[in-house]
C-alpha atoms as a PDB file:
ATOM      1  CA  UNK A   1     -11.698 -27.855  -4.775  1.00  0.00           C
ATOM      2  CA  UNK A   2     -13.145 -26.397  -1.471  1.00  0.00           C
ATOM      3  CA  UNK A   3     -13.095 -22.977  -1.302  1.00  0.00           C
ATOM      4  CA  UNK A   4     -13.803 -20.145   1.654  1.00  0.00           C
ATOM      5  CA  UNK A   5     -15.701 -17.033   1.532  1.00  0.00           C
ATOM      6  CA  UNK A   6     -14.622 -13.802   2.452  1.00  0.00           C
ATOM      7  CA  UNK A   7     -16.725 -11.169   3.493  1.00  0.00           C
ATOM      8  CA  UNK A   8     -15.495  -7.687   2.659  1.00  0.00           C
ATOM      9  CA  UNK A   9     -16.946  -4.122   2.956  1.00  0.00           C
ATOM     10  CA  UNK A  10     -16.867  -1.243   0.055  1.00  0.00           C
ATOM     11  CA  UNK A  11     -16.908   1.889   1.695  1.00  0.00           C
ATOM     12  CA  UNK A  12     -16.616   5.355   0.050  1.00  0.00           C
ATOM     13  CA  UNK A  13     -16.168   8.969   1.625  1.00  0.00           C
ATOM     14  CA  UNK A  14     -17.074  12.367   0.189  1.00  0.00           C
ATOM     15  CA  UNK A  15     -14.081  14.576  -0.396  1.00  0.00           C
ATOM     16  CA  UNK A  16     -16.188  18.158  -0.745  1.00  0.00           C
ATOM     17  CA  UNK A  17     -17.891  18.341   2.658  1.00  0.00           C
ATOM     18  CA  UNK A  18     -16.330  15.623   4.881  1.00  0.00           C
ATOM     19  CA  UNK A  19     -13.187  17.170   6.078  1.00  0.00           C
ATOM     20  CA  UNK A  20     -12.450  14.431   9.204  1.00  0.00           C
ATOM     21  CA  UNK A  21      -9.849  13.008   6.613  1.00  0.00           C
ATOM     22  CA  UNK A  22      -8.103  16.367   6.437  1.00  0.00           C
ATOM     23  CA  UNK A  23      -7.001  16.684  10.130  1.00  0.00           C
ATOM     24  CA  UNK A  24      -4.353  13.956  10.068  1.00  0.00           C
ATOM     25  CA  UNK A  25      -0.252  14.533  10.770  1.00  0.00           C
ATOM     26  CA  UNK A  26       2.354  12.674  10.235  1.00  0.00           C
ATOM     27  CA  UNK A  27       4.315  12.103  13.494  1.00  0.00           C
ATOM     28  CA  UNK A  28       7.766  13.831  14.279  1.00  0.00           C
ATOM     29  CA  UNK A  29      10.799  11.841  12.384  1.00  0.00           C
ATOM     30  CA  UNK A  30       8.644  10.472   9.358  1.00  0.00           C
ATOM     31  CA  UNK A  31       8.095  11.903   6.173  1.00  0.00           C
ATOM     32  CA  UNK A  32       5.990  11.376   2.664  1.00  0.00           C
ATOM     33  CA  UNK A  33       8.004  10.470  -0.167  1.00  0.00           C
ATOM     34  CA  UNK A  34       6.082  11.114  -3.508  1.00  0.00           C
ATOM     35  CA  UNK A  35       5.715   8.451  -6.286  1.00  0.00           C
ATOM     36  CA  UNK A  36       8.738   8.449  -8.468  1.00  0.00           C
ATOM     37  CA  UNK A  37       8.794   5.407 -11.446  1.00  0.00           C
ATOM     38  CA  UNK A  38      12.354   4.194  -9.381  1.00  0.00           C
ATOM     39  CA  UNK A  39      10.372   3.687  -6.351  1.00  0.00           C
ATOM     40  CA  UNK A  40       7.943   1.053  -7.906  1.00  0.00           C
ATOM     41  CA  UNK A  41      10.220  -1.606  -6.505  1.00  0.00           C
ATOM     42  CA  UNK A  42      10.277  -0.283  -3.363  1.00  0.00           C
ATOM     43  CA  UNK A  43       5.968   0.239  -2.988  1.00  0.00           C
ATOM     44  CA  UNK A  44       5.706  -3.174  -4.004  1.00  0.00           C
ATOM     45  CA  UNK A  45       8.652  -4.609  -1.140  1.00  0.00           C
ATOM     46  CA  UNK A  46       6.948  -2.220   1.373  1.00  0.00           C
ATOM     47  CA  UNK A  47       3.320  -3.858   0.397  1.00  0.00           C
ATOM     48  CA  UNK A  48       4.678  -7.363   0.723  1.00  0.00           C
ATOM     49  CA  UNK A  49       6.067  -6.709   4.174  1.00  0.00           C
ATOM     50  CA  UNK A  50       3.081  -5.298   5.449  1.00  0.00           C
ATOM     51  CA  UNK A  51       0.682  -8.035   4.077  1.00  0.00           C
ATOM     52  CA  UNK A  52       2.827 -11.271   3.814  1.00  0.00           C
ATOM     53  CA  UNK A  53       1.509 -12.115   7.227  1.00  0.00           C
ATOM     54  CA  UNK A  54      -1.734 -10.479   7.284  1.00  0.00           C
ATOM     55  CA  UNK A  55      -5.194 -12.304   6.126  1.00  0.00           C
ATOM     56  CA  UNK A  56      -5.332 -10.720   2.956  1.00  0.00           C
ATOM     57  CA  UNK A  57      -2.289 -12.598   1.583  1.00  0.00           C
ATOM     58  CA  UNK A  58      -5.229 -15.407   1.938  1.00  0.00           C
ATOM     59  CA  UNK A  59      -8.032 -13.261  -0.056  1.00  0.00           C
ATOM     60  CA  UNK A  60      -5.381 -12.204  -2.542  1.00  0.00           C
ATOM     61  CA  UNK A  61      -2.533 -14.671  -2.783  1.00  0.00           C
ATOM     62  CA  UNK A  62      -0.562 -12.176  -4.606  1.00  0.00           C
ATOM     63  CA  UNK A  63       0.326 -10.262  -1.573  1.00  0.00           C
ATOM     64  CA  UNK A  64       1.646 -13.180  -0.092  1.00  0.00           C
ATOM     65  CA  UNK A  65       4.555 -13.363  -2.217  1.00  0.00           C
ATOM     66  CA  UNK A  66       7.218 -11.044  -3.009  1.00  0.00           C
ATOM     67  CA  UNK A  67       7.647 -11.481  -6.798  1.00  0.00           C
ATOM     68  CA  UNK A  68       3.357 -11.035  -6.643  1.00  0.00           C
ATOM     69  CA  UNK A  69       3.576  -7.563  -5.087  1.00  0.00           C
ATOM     70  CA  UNK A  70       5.651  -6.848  -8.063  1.00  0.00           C
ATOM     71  CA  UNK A  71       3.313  -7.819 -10.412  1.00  0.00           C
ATOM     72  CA  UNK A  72       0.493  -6.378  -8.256  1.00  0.00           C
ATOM     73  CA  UNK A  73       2.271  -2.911  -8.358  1.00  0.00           C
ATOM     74  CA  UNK A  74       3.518  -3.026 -12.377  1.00  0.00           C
ATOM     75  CA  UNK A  75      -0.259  -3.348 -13.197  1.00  0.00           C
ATOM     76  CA  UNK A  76      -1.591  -0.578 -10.795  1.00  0.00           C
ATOM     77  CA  UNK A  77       1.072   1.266 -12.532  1.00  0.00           C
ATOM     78  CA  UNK A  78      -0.194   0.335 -15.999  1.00  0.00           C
ATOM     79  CA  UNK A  79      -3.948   1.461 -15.314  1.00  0.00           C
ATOM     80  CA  UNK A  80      -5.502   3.755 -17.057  1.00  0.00           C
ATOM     81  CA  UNK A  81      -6.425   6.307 -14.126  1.00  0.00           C
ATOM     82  CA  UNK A  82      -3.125   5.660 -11.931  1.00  0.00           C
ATOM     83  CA  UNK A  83      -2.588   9.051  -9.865  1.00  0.00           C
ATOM     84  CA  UNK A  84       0.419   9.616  -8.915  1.00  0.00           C
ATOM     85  CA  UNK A  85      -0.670  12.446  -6.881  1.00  0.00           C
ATOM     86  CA  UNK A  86      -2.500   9.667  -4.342  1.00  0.00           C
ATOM     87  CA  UNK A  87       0.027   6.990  -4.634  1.00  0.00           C
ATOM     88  CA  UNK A  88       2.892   7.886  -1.516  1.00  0.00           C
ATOM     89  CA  UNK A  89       5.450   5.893   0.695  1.00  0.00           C
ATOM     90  CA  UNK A  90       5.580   7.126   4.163  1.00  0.00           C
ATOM     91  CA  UNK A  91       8.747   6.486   5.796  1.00  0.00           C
ATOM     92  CA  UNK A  92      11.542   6.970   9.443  1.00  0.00           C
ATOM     93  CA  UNK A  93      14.754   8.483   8.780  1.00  0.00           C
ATOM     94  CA  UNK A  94      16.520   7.427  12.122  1.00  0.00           C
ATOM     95  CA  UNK A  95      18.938   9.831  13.493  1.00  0.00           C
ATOM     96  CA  UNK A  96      22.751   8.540  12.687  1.00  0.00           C
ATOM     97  CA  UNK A  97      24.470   8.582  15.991  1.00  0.00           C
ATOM     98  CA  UNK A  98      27.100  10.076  17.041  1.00  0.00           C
ATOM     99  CA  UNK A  99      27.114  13.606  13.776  1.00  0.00           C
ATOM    100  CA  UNK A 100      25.901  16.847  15.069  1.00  0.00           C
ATOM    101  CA  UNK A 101      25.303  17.911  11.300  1.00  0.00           C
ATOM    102  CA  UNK A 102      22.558  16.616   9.454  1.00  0.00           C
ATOM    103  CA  UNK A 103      23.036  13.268   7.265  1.00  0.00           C
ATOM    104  CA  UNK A 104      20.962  11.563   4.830  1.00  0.00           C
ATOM    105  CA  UNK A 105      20.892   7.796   6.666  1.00  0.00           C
ATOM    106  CA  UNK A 106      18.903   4.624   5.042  1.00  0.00           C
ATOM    107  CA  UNK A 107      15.262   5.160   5.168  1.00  0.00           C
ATOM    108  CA  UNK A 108      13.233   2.684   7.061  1.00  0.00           C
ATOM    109  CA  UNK A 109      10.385   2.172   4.743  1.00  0.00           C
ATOM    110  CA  UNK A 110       7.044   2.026   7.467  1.00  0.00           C
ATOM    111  CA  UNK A 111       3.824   1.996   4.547  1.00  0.00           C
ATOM    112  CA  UNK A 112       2.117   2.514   1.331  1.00  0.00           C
ATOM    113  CA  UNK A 113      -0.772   3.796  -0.564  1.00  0.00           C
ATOM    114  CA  UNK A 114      -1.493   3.503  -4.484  1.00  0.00           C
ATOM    115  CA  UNK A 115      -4.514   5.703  -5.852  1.00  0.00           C
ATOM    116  CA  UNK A 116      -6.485   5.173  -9.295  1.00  0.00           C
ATOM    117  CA  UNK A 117      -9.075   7.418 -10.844  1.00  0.00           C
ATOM    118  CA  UNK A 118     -11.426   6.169 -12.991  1.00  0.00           C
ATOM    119  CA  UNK A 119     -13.448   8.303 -15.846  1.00  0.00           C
ATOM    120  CA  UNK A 120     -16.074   9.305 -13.810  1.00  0.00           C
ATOM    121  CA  UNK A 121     -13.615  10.748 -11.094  1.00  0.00           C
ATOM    122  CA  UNK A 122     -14.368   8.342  -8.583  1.00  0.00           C
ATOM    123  CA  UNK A 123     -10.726   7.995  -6.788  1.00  0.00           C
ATOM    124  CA  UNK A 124     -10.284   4.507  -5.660  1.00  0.00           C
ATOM    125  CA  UNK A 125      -7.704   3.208  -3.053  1.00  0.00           C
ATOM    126  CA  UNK A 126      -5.759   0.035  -3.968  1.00  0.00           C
ATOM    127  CA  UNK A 127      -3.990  -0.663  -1.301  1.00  0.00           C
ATOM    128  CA  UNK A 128      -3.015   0.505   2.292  1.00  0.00           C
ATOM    129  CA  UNK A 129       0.029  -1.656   4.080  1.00  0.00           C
ATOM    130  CA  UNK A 130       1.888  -0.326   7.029  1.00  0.00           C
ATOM    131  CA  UNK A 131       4.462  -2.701   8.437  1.00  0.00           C
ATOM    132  CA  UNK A 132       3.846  -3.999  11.775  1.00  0.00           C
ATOM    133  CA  UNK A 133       7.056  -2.234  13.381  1.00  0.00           C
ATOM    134  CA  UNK A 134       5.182   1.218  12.477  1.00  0.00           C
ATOM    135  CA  UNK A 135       1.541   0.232  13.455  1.00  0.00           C
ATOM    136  CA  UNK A 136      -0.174   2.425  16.094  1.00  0.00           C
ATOM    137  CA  UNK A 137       1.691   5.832  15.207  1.00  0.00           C
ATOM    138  CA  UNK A 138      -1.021   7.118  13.200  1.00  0.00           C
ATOM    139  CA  UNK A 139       0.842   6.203  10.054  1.00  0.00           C
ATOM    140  CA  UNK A 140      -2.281   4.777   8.211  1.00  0.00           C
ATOM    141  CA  UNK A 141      -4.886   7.919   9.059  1.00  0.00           C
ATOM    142  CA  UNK A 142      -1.777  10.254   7.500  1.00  0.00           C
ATOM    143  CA  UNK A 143      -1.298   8.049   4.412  1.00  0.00           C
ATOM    144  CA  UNK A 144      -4.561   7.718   3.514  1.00  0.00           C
ATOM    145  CA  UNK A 145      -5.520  11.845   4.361  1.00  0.00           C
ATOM    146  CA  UNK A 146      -2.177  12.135   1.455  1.00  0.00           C
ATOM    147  CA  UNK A 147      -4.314   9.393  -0.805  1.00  0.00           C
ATOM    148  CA  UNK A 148      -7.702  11.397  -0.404  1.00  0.00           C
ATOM    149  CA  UNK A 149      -6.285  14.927  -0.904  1.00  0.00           C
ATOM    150  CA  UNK A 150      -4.624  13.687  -4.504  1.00  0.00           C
ATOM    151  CA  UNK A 151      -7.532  12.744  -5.464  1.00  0.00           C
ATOM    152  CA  UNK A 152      -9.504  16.079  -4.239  1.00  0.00           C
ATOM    153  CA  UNK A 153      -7.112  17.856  -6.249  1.00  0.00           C
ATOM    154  CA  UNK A 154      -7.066  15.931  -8.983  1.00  0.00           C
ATOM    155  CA  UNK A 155     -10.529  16.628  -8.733  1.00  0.00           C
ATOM    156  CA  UNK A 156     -12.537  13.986  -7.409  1.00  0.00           C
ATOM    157  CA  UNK A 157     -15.952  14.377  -5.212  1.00  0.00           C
ATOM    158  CA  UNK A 158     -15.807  10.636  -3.518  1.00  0.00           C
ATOM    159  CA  UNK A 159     -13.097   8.165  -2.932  1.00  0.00           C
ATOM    160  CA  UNK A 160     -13.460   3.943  -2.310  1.00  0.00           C
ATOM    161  CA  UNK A 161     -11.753   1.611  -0.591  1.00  0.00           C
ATOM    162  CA  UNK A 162     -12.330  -2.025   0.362  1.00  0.00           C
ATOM    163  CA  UNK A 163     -11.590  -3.760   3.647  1.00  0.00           C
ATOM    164  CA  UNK A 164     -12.269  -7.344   5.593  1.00  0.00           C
ATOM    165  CA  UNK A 165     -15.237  -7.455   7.852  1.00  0.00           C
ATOM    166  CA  UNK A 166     -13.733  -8.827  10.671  1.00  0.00           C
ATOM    167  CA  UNK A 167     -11.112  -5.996  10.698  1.00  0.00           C
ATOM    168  CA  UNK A 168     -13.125  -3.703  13.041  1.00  0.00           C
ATOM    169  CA  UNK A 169     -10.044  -1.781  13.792  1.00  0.00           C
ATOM    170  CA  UNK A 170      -9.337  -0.492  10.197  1.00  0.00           C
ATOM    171  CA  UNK A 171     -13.269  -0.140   9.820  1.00  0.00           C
ATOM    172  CA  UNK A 172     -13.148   1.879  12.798  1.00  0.00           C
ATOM    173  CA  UNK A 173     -10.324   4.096  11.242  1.00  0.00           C
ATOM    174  CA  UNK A 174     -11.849   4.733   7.836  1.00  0.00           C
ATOM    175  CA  UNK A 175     -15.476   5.607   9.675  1.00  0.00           C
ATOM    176  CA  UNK A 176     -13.278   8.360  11.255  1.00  0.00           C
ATOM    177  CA  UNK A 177     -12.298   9.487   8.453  1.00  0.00           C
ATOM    178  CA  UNK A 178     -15.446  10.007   7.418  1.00  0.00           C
ATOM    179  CA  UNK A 179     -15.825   7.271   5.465  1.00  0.00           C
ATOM    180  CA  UNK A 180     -19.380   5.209   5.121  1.00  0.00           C
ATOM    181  CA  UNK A 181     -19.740   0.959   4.374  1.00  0.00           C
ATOM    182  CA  UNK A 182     -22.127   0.791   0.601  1.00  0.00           C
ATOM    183  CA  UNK A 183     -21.734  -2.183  -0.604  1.00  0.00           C
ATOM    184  CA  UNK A 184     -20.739  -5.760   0.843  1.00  0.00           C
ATOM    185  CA  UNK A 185     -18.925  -8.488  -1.235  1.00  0.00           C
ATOM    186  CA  UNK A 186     -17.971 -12.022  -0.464  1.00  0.00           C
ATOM    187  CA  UNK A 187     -14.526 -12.749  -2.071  1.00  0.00           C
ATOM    188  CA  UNK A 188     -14.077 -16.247  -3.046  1.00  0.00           C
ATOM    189  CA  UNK A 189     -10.831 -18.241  -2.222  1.00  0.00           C
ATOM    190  CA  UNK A 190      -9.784 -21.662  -2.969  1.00  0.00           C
ATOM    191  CA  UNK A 191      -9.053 -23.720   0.213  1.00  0.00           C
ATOM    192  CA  UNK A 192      -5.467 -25.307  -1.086  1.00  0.00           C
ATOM    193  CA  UNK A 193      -4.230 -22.036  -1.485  1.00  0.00           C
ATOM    194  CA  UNK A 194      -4.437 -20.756   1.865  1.00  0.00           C
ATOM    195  CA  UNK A 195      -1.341 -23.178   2.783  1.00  0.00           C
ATOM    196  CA  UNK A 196       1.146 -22.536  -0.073  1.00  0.00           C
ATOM    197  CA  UNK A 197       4.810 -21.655   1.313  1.00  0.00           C
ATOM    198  CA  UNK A 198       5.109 -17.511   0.895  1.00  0.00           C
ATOM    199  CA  UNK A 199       8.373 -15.952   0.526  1.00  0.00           C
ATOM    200  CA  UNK A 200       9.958 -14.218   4.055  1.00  0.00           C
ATOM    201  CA  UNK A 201      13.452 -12.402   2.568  1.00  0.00           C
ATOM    202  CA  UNK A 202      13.781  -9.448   5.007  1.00  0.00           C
ATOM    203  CA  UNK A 203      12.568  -6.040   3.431  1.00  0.00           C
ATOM    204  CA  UNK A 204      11.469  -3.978   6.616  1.00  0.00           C
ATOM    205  CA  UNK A 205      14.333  -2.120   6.289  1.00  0.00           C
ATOM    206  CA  UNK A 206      15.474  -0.634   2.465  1.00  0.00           C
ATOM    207  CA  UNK A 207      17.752   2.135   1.461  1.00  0.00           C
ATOM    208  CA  UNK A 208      15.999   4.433  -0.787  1.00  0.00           C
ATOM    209  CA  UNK A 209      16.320   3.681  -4.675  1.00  0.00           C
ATOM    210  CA  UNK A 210      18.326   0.443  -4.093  1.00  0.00           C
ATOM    211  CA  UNK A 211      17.727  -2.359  -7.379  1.00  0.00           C
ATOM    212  CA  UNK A 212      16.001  -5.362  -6.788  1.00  0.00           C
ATOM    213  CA  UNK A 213      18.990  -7.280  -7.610  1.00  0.00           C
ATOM    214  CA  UNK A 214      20.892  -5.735  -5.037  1.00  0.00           C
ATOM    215  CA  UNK A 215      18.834  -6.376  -2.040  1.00  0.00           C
ATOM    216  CA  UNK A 216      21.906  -8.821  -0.488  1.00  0.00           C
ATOM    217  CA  UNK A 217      24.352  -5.963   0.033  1.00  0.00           C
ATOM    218  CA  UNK A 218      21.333  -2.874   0.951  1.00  0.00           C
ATOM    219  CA  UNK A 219      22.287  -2.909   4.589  1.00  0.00           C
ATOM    220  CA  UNK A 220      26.208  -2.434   3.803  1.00  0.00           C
ATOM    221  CA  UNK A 221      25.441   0.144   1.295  1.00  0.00           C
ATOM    222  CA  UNK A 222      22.686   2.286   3.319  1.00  0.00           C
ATOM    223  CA  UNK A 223      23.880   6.053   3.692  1.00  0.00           C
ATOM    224  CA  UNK A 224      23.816   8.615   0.719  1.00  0.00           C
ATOM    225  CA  UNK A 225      24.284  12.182   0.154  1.00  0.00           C
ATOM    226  CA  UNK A 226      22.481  14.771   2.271  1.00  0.00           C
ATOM    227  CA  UNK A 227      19.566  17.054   1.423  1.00  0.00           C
ATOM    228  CA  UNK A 228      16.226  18.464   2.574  1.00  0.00           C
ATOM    229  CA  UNK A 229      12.922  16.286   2.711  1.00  0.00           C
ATOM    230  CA  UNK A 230      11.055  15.445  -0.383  1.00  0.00           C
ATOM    231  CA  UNK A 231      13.612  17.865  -2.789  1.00  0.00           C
ATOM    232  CA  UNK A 232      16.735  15.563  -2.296  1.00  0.00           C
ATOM    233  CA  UNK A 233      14.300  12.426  -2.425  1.00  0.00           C
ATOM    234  CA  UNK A 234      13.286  13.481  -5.970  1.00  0.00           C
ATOM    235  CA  UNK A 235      16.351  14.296  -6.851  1.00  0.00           C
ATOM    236  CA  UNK A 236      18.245  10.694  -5.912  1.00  0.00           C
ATOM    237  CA  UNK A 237      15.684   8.781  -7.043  1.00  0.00           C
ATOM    238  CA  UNK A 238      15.934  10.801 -10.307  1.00  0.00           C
ATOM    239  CA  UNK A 239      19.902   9.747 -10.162  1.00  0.00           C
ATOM    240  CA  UNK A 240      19.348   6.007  -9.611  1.00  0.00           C
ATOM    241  CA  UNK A 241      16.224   5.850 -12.138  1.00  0.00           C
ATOM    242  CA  UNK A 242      18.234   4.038 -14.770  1.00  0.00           C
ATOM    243  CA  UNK A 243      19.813   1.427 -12.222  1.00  0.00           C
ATOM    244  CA  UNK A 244      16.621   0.178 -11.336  1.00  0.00           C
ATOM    245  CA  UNK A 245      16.115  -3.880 -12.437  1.00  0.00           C
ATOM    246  CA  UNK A 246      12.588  -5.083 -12.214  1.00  0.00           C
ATOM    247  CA  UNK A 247      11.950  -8.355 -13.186  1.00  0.00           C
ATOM    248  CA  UNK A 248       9.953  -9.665 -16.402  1.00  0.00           C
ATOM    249  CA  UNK A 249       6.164  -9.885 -15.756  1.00  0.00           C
ATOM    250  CA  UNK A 250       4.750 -13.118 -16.328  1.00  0.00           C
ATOM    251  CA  UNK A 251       1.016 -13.502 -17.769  1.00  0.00           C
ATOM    252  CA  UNK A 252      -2.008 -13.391 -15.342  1.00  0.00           C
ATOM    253  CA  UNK A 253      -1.284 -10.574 -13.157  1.00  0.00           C
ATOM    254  CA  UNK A 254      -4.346 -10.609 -10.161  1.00  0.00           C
ATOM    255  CA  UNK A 255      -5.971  -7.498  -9.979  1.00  0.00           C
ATOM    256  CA  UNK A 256      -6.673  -7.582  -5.954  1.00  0.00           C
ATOM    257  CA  UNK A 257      -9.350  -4.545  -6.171  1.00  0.00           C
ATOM    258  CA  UNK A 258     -11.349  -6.301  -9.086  1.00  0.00           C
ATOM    259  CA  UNK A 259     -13.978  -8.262  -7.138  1.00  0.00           C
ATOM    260  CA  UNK A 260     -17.576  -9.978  -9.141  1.00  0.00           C
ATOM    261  CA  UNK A 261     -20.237  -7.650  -8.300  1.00  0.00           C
ATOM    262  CA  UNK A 262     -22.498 -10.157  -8.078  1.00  0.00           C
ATOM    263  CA  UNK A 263     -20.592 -12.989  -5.568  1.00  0.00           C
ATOM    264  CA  UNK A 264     -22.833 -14.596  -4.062  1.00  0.00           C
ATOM    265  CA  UNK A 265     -22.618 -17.164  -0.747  1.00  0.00           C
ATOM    266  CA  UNK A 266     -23.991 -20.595  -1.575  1.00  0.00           C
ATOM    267  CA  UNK A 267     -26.930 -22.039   0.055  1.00  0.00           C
ATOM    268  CA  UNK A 268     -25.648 -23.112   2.795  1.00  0.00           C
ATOM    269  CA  UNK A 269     -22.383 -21.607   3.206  1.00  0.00           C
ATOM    270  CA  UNK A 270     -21.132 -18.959   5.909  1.00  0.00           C
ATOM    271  CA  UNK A 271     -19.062 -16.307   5.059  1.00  0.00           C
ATOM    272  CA  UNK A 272     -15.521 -16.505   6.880  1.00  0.00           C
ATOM    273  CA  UNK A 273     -14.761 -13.044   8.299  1.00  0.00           C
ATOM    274  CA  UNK A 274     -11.716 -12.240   7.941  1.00  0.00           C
ATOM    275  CA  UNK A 275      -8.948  -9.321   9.710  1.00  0.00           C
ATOM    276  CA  UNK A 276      -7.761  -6.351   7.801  1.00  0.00           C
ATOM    277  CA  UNK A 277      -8.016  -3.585   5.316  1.00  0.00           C
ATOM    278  CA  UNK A 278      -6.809  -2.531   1.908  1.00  0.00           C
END
């Protein structure tokens, strides 16, 4: 089986002195929404929107594919050193037209950002998607400032992510951030995979808290009760924790931020670079 090579950058940034990270704002009309176990469906439709199209559904095939996003986020979920504290959805409420009084509409879901810690409190990034209707607000500098001050509190001195070469515009991002490339790894992907059919149901625009079985009828069902930022978010989510349905896991979940640390190009071989960053 052929395969291509990816070439991919670790980079880490220090959370004590750097403080670029820190400056970052969300834009007016978006808003964090903190992890919640009711939202794990909706991280993991949010990741597969902003990836499905995106080279790294070709590096890791999981995030290619709906039902693989699921998996992907049920075993960040299961690790050891998952902070919830660095783990956040950002998201639009658009205005509802034609009220004068303020209403809770359907949230348009616009990124998201899981954080693990391991034992030596090294906070590690897993992934960071941001649909391509929200790109170029700033949206990925504010989620990832949310990420790195979790992890500062939960007290961390560095934090890692990983990212595509080729991707110089999310390379460029991070090194504002203060961020610095350590390490490079070459990722290795089998050719055949690269054209499998992926999954395209249409998930750019989710109600908060809605089951994964009801997806069909989220657009009929959008508006809920009204409330102020993150307190009424907690507190529906907290209401529709015991509709959620996730689906059974099967064996063999991909872990897309375990990569060989000693991959190695063949003689001979050149590295594809490759768009993007996680």
């Amino acid at each position: 089986m052929e395969s291509t090579y990816f070439k991919r950058f670790r980079m880490e940034v220090d959370l004590v002195s750097e403080r670029r990270w820190r400056a970052a704002r969300l834009p007016e009309g978006y808003e964090f929404v903190a992890w919640n176990e009711a939202l794990l469906d909706v991280h993991a439709r949010t990741k597969f929107a902003a990836f499905r199209q995106e080279i790294d559904a070709v590096v890791f095939p999981c995030l290619g594919r709906l039902e693989g996003c699921r998996r992907l986020m049920r075993e960040i979920r299961r690790k050891a050193g998952f902070l919830p504290q660095a783990t956040w959805l950002v998201a639009r409420r658009p205005p509802v037209p034609g009220t004068t009084a303020m209403r809770v509409g359907p949230l348009e879901w616009c990124g998201t950002i899981q954080g693990v810690i391991d034992r030596a409190g090294l906070g590690s990034i897993q992934n960071i998607g941001i649909l391509p209707m929200a790109r170029g607000r700033g949206l990925g500098s504010c989620l990832i400032a949310e990420s790195l001050a979790g992890f500062r509190a939960a007290g961390a001195r560095r934090a890692t992510l990983e990212v595509t070469a080729e991707n110089t515009a999310a390379i460029r991002l991070y090194q504002r951030l203060g961020f610095r490339r350590i390490k490079t790894i070459y990722k290795s992907v089998e050719q055949a995979r690269r054209e499998r059919h992926r999954e395209r149901p249409s998930v750019d625009r989710l109600p908060l808290g809605v089951p994964a079985s009801q997806l069909a009828s989220t657009e009929a069902n959008a508006n809920a009760a009204a409330g102020e930022h993150r307190g009424i978010i907690a507190t529906m989510v907290s209401a529709v924790v015991s509709g959620m349905v996730v689906a059974a896991e099967p064996a063999g979940v991909a872990d897309s931020q375990r990569l060989p640390e000693d991959s190695a190009i063949p003689a001979g071989a050149d590295p594809i670079l490759s768009p993007r960053g996680r």
